[in-house]
C-alpha atoms as a PDB file:
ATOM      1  CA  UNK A   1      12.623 -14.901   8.071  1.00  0.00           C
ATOM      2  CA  UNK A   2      11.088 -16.992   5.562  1.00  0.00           C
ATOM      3  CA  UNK A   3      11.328 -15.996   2.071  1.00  0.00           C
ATOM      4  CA  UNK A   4       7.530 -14.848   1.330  1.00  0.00           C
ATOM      5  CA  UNK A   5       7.829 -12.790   4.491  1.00  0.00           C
ATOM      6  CA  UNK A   6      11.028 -11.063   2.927  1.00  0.00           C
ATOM      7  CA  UNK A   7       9.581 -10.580  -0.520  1.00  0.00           C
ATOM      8  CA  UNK A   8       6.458  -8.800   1.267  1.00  0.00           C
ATOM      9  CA  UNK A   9       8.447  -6.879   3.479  1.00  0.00           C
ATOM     10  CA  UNK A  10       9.921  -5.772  -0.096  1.00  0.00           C
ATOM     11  CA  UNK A  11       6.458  -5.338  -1.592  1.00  0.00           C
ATOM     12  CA  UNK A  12       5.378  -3.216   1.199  1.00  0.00           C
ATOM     13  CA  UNK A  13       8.430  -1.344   1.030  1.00  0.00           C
ATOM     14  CA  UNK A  14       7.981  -0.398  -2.547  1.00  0.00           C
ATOM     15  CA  UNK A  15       4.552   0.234  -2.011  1.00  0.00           C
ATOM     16  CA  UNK A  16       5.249   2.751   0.846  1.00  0.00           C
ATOM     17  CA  UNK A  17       7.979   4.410  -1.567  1.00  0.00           C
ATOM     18  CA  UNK A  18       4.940   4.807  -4.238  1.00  0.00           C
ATOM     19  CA  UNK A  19       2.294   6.299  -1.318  1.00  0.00           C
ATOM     20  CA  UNK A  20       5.259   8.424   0.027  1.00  0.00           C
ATOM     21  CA  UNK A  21       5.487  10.219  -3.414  1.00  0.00           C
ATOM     22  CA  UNK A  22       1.921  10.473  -4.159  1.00  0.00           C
ATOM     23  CA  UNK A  23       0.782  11.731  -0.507  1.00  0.00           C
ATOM     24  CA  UNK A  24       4.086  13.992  -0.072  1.00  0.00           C
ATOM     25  CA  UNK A  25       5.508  12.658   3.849  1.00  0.00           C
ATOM     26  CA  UNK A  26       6.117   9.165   4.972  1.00  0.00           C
ATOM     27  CA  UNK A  27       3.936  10.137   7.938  1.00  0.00           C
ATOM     28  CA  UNK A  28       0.665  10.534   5.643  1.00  0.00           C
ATOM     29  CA  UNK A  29       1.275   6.952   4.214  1.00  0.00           C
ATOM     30  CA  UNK A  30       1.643   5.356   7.102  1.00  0.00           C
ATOM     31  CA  UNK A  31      -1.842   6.603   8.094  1.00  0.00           C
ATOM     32  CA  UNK A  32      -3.420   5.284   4.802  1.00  0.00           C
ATOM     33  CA  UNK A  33      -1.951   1.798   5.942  1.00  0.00           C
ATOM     34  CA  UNK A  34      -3.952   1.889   9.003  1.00  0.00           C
ATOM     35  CA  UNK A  35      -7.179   3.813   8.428  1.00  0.00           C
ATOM     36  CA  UNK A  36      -9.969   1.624   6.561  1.00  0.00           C
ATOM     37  CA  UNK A  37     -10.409   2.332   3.067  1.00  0.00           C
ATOM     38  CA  UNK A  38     -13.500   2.321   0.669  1.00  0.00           C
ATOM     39  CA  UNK A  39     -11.463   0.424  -1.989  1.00  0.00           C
ATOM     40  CA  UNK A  40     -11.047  -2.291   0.251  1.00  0.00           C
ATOM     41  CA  UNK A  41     -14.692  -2.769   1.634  1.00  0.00           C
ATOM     42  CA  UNK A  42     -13.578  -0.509   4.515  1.00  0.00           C
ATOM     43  CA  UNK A  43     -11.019  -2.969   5.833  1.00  0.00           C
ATOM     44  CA  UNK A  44      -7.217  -1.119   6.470  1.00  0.00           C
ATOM     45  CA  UNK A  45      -4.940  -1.370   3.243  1.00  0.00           C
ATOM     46  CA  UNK A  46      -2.355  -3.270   6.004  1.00  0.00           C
ATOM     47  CA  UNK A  47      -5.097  -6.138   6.523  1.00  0.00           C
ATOM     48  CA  UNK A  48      -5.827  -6.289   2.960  1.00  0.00           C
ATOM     49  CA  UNK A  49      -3.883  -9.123   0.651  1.00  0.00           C
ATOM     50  CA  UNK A  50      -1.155  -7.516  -0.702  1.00  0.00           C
ATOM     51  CA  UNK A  51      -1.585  -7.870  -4.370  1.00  0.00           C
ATOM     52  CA  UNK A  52      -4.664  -6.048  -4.150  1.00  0.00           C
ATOM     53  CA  UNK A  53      -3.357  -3.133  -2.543  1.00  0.00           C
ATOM     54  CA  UNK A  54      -0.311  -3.203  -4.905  1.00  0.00           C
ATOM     55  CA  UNK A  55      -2.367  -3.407  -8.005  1.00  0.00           C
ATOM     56  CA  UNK A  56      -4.509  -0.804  -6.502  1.00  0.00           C
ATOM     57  CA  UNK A  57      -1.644   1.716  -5.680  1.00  0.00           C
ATOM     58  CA  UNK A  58       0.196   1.075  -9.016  1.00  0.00           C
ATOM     59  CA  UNK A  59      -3.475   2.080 -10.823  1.00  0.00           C
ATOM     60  CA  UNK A  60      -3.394   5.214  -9.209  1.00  0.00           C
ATOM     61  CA  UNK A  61       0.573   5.658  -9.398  1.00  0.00           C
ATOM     62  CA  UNK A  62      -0.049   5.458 -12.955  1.00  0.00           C
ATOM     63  CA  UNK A  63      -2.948   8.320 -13.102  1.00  0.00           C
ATOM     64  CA  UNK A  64      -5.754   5.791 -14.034  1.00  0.00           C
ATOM     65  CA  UNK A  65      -7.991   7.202 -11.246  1.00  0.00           C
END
């Protein structure tokens, strides 16, 4: 594996980690990965670049929403 595809595996690991402890079950953010989202013009959070789906979890992780 090259080492961008490592460090986003990592990314969307962490990410996952954040989603699992906002939503409550690993199963619930696994669906938000694959169901289009209004944030992202309607496009799936897993087809989206990944900073912006970082920066937009971490907003909400952080109770700016």
């Amino acid at each position: 594996m090259r080492k961008r595809e490592i460090l986003e595996s990592q990314h969307r690991s962490v990410i996952s980690e954040a989603l699992v402890a906002m939503l409550g079950s690993k199963e619930l953010a696994d669906t938000w990965w694959y169901s289009p989202n209004k944030a992202f013009d309607m496009k799936r959070p897993i087809d989206t670049d990944l900073e912006i789906v970082r920066d937009y979890v971490i907003w909400h992780v952080s109770g700016q929403y």
